[in-house]
PDB file of N, CA and C in Angstrom:
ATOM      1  N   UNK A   1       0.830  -1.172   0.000  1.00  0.00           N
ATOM      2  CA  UNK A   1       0.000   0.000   0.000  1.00  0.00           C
ATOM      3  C   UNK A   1       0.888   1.254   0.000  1.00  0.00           C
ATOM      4  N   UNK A   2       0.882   1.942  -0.761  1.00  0.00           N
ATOM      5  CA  UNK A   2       1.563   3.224  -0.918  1.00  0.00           C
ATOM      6  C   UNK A   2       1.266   4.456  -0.037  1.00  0.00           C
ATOM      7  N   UNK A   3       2.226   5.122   0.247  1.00  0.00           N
ATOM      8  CA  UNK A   3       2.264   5.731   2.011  1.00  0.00           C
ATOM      9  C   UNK A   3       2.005   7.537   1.011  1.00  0.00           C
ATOM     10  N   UNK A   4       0.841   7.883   1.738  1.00  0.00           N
ATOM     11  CA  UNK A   4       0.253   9.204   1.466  1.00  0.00           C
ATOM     12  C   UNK A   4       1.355  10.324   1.242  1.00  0.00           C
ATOM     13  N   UNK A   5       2.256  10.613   2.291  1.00  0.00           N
ATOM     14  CA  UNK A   5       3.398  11.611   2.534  1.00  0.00           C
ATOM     15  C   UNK A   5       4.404  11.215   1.693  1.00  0.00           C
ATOM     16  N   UNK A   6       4.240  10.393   0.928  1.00  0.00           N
ATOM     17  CA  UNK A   6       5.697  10.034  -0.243  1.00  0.00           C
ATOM     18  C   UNK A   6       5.032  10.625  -1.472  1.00  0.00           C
ATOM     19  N   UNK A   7       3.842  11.050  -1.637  1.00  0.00           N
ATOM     20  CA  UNK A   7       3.366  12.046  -2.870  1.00  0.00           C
ATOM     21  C   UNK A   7       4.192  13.511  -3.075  1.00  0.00           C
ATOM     22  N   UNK A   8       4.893  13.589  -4.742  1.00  0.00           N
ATOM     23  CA  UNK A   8       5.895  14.137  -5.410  1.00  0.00           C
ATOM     24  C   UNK A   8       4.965  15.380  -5.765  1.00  0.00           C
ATOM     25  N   UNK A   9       5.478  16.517  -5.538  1.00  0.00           N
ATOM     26  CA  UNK A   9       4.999  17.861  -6.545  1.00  0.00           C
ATOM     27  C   UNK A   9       5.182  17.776  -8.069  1.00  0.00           C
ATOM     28  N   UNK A  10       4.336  18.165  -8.837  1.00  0.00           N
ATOM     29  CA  UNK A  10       4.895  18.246 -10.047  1.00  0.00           C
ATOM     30  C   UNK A  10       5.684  19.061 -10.364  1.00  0.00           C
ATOM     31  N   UNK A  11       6.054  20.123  -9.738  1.00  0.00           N
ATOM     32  CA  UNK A  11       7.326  21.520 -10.127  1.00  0.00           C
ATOM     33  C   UNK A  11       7.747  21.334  -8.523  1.00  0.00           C
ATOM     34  N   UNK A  12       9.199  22.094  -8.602  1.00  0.00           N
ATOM     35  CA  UNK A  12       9.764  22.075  -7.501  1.00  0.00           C
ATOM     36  C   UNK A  12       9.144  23.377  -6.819  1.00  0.00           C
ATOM     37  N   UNK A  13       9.765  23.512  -5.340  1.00  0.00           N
ATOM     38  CA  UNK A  13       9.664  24.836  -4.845  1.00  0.00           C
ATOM     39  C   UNK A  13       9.824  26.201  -5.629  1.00  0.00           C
ATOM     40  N   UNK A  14      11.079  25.844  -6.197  1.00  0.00           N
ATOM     41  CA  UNK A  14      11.581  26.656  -7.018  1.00  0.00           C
ATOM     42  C   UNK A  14      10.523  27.698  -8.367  1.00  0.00           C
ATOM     43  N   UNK A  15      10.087  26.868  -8.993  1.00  0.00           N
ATOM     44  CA  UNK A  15       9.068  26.731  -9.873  1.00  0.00           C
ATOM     45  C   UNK A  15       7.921  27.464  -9.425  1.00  0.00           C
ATOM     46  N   UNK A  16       7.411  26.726  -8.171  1.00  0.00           N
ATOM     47  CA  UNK A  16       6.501  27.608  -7.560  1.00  0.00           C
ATOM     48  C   UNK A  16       6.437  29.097  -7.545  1.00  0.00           C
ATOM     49  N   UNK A  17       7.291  29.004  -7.013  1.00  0.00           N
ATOM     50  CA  UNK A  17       8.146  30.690  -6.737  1.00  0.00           C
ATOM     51  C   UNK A  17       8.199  31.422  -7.705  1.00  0.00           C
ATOM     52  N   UNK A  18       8.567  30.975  -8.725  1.00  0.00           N
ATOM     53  CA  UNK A  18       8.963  31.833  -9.772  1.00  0.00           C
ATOM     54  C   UNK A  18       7.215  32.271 -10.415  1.00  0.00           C
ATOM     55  N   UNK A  19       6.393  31.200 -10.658  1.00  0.00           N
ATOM     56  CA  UNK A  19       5.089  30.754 -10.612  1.00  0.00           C
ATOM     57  C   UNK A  19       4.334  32.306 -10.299  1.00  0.00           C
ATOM     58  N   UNK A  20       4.783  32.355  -9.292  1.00  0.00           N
ATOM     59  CA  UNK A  20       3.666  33.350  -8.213  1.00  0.00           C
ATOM     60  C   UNK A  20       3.998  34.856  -8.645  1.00  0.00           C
ATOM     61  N   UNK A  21       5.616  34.777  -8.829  1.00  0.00           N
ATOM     62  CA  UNK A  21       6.121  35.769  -9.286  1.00  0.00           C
ATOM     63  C   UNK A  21       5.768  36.560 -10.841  1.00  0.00           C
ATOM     64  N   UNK A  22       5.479  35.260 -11.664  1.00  0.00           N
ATOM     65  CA  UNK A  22       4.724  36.039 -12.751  1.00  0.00           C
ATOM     66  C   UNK A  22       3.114  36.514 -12.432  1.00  0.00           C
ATOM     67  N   UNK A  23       2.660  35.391 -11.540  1.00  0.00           N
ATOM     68  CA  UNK A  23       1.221  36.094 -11.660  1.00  0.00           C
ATOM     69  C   UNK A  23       1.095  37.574 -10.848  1.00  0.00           C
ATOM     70  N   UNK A  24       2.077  37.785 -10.231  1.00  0.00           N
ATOM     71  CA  UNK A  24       1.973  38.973  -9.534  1.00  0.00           C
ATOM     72  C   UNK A  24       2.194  40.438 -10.604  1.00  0.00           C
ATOM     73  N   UNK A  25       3.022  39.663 -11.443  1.00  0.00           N
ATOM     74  CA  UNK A  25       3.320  40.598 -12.213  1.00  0.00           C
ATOM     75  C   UNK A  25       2.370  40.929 -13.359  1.00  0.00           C
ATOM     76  N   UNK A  26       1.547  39.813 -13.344  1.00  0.00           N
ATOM     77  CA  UNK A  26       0.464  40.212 -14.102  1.00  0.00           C
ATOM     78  C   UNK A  26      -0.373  40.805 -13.585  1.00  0.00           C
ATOM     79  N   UNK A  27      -0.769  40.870 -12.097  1.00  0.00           N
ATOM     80  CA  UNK A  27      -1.451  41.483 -12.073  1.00  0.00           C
ATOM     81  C   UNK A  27      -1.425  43.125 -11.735  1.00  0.00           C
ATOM     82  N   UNK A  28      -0.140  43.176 -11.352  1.00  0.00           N
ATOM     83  CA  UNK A  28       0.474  44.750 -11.794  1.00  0.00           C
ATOM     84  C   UNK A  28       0.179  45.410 -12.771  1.00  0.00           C
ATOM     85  N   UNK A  29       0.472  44.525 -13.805  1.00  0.00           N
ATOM     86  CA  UNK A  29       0.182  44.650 -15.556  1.00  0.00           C
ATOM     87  C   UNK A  29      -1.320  45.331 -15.507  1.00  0.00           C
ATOM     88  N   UNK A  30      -2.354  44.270 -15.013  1.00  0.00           N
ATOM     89  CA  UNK A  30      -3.600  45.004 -15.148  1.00  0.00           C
ATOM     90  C   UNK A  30      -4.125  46.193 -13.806  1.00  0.00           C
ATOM     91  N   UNK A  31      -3.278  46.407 -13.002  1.00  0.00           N
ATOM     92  CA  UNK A  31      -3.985  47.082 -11.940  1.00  0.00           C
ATOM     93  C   UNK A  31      -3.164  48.448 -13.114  1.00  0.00           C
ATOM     94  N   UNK A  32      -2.071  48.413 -13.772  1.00  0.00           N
ATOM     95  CA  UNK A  32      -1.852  49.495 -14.121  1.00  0.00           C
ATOM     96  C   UNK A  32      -2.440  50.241 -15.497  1.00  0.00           C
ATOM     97  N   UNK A  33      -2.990  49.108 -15.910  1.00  0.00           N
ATOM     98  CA  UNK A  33      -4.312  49.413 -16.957  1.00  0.00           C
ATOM     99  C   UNK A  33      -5.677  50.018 -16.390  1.00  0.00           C
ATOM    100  N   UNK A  34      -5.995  49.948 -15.304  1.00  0.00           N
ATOM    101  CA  UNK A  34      -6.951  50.237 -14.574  1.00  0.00           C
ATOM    102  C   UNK A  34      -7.507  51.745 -14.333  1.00  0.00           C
ATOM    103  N   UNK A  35      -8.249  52.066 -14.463  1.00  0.00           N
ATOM    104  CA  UNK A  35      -8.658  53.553 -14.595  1.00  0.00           C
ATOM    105  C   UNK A  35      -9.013  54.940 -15.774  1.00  0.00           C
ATOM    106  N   UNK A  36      -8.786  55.589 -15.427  1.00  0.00           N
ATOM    107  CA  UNK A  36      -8.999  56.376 -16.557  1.00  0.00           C
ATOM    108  C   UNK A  36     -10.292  56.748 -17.283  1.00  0.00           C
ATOM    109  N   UNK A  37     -11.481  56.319 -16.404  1.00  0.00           N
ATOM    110  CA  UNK A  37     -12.904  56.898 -17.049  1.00  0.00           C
ATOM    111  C   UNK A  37     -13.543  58.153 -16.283  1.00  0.00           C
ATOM    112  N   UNK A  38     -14.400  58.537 -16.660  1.00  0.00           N
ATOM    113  CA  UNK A  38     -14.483  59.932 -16.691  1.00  0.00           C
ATOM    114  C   UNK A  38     -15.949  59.996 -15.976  1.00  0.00           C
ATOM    115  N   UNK A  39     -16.142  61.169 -14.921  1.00  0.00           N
ATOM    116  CA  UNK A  39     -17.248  61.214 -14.043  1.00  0.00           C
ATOM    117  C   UNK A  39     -18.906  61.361 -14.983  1.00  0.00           C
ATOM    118  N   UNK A  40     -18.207  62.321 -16.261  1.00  0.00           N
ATOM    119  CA  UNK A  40     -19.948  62.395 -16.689  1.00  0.00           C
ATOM    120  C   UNK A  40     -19.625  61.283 -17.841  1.00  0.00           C
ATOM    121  N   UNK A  41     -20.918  60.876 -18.037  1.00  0.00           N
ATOM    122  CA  UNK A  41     -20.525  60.024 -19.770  1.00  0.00           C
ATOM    123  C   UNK A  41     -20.615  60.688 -20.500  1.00  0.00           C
ATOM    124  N   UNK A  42     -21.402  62.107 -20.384  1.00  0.00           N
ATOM    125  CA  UNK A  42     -21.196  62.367 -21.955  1.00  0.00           C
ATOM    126  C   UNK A  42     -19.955  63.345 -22.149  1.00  0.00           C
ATOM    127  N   UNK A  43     -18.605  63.458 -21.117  1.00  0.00           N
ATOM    128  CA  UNK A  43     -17.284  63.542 -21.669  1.00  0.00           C
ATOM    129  C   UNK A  43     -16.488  62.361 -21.671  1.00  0.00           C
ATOM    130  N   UNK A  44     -15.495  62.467 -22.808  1.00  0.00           N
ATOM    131  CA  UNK A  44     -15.034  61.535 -23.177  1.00  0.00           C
ATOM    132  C   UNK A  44     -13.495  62.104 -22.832  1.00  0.00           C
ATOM    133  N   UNK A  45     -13.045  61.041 -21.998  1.00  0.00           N
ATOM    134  CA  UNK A  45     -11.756  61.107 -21.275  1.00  0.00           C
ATOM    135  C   UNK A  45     -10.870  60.582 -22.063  1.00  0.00           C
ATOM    136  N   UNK A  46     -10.041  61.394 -22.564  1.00  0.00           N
ATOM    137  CA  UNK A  46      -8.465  61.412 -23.229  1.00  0.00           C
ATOM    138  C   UNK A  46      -7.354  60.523 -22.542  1.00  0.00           C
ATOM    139  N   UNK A  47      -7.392  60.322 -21.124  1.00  0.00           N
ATOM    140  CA  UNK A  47      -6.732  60.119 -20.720  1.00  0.00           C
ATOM    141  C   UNK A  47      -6.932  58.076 -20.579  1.00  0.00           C
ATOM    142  N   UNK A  48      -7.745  57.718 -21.266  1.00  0.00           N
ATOM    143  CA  UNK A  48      -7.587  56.147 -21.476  1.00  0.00           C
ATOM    144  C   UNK A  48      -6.635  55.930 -22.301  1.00  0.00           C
ATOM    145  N   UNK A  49      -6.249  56.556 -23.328  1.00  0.00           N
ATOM    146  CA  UNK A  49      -5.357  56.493 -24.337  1.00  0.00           C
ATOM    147  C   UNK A  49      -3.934  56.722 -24.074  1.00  0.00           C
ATOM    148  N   UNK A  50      -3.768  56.614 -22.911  1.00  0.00           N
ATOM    149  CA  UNK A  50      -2.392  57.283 -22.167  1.00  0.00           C
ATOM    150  C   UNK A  50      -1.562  56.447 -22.200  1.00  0.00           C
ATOM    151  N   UNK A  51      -0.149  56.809 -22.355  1.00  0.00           N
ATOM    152  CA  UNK A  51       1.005  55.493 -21.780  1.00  0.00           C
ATOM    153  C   UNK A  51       0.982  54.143 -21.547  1.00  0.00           C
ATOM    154  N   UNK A  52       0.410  54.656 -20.310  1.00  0.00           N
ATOM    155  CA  UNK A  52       0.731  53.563 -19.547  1.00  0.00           C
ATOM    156  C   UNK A  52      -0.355  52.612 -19.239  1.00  0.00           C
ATOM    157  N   UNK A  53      -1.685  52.990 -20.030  1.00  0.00           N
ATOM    158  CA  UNK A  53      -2.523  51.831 -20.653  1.00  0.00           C
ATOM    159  C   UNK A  53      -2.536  51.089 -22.014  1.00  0.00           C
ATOM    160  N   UNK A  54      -1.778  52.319 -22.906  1.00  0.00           N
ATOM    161  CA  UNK A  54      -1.689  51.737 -24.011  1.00  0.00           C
ATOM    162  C   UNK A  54      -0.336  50.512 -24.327  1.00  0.00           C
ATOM    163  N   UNK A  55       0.798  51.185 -24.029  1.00  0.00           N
ATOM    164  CA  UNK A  55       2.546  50.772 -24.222  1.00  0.00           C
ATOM    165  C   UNK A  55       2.639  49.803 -22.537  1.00  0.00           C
ATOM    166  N   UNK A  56       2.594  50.429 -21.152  1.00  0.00           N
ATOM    167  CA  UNK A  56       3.267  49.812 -20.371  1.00  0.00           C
ATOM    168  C   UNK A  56       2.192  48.829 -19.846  1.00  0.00           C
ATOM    169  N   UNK A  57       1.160  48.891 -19.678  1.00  0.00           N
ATOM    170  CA  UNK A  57       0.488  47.801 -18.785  1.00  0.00           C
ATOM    171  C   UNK A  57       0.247  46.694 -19.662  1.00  0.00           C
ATOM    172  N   UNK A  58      -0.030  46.503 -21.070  1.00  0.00           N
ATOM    173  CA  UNK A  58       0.498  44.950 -22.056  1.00  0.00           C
ATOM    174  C   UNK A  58       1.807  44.199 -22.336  1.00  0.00           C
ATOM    175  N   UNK A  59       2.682  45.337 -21.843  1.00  0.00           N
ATOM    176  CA  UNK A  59       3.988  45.113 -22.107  1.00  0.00           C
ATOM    177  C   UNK A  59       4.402  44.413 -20.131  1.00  0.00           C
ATOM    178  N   UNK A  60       4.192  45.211 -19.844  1.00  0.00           N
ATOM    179  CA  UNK A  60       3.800  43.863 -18.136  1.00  0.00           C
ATOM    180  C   UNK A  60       3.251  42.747 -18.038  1.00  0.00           C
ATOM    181  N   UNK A  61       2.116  42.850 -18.804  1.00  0.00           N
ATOM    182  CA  UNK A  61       1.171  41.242 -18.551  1.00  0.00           C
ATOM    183  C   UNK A  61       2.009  40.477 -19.108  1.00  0.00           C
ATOM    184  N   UNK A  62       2.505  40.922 -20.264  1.00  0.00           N
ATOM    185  CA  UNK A  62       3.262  39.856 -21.770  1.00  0.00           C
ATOM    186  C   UNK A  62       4.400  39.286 -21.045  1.00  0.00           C
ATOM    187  N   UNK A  63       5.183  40.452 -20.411  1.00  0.00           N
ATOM    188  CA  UNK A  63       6.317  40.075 -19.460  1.00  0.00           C
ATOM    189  C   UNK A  63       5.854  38.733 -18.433  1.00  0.00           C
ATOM    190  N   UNK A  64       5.145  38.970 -17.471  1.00  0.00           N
ATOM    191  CA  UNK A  64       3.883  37.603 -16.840  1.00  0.00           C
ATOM    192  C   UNK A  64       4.418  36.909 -16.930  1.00  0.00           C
ATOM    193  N   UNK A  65       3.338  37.239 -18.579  1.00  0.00           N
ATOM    194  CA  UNK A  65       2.905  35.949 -19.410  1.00  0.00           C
ATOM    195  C   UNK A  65       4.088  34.864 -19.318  1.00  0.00           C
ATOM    196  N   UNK A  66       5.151  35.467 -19.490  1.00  0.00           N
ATOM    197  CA  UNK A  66       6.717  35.133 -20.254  1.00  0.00           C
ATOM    198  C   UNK A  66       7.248  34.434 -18.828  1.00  0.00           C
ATOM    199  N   UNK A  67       6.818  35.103 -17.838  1.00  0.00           N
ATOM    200  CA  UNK A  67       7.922  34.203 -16.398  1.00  0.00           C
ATOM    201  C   UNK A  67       6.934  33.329 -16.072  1.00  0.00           C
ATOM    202  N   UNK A  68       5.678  33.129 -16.475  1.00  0.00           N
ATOM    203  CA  UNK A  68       4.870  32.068 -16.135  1.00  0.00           C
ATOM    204  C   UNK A  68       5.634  30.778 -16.779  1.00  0.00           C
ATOM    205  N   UNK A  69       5.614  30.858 -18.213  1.00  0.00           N
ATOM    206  CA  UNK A  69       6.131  29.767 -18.960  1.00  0.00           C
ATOM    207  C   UNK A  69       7.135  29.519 -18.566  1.00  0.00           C
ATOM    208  N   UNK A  70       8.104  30.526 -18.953  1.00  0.00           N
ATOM    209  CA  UNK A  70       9.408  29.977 -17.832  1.00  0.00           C
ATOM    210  C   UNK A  70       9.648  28.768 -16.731  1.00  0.00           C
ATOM    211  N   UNK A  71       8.479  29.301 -15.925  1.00  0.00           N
ATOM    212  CA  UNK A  71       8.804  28.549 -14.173  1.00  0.00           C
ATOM    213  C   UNK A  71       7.866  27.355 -15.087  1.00  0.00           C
ATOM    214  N   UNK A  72       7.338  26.789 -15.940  1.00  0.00           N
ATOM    215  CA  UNK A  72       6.725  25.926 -16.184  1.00  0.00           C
ATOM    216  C   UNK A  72       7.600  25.078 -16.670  1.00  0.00           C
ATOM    217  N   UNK A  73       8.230  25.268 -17.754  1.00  0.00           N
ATOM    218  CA  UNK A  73       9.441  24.735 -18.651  1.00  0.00           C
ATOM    219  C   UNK A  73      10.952  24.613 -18.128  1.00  0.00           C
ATOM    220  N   UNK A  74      10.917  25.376 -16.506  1.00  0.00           N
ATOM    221  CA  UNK A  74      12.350  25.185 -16.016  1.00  0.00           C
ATOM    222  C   UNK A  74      12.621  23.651 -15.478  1.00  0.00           C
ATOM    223  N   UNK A  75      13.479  23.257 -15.705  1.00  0.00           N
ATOM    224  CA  UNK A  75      13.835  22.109 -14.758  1.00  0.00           C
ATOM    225  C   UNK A  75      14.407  21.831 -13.725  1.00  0.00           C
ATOM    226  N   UNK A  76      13.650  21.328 -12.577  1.00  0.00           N
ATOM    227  CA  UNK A  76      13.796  20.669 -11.272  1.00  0.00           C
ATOM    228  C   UNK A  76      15.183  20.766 -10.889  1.00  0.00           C
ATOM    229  N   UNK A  77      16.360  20.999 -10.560  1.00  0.00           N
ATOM    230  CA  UNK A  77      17.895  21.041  -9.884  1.00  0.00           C
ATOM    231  C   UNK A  77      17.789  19.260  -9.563  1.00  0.00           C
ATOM    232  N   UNK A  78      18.544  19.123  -9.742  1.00  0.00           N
ATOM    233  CA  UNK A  78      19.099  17.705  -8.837  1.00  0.00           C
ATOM    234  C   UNK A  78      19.233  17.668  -7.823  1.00  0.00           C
ATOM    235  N   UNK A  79      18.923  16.909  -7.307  1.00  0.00           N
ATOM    236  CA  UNK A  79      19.177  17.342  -5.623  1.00  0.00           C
ATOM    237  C   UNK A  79      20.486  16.014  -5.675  1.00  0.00           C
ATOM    238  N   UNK A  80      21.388  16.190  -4.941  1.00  0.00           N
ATOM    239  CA  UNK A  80      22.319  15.098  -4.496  1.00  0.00           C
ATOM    240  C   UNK A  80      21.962  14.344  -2.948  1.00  0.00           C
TER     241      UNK A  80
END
């Protein structure tokens, strides 16, 4: 009978880590997309079109995106 506490992670600690680290960064990505609408509706706020919704907050997620795969595709260290 096979003993419960001898069950293997599929990624190491390591992995994990790195893991968490992209999703954090994604969600930076979108908290910094976030905002920019305007109190009445019938003005139309200029300022959605800005920087750092257009250029930096896709260019964060993508980044993420990119250390997600990473920690997915890295391989485990050897342990000795």
């Amino acid at each position: 009978m096979e003993n419960k506490t001898d069950k293997q992670f599929l990624f190491s600690k390591e992995n994990y880590i790195i893991l968490l680290v992209g999703v954090v960064v994604i969600g930076l990505g979108f908290l910094l997309m976030a905002g920019g609408n305007s109190d009445d509706p019938n003005i139309f706020n200029y300022e959605v079109f800005s920087f750092r919704r257009i250029r930096l907050a896709p260019t964060v997620i993508f980044i993420g995106f990119g250390i997600c795969i990473y920690s997915i595709f890295k391989s485990p260290k050897k342990q000795s």
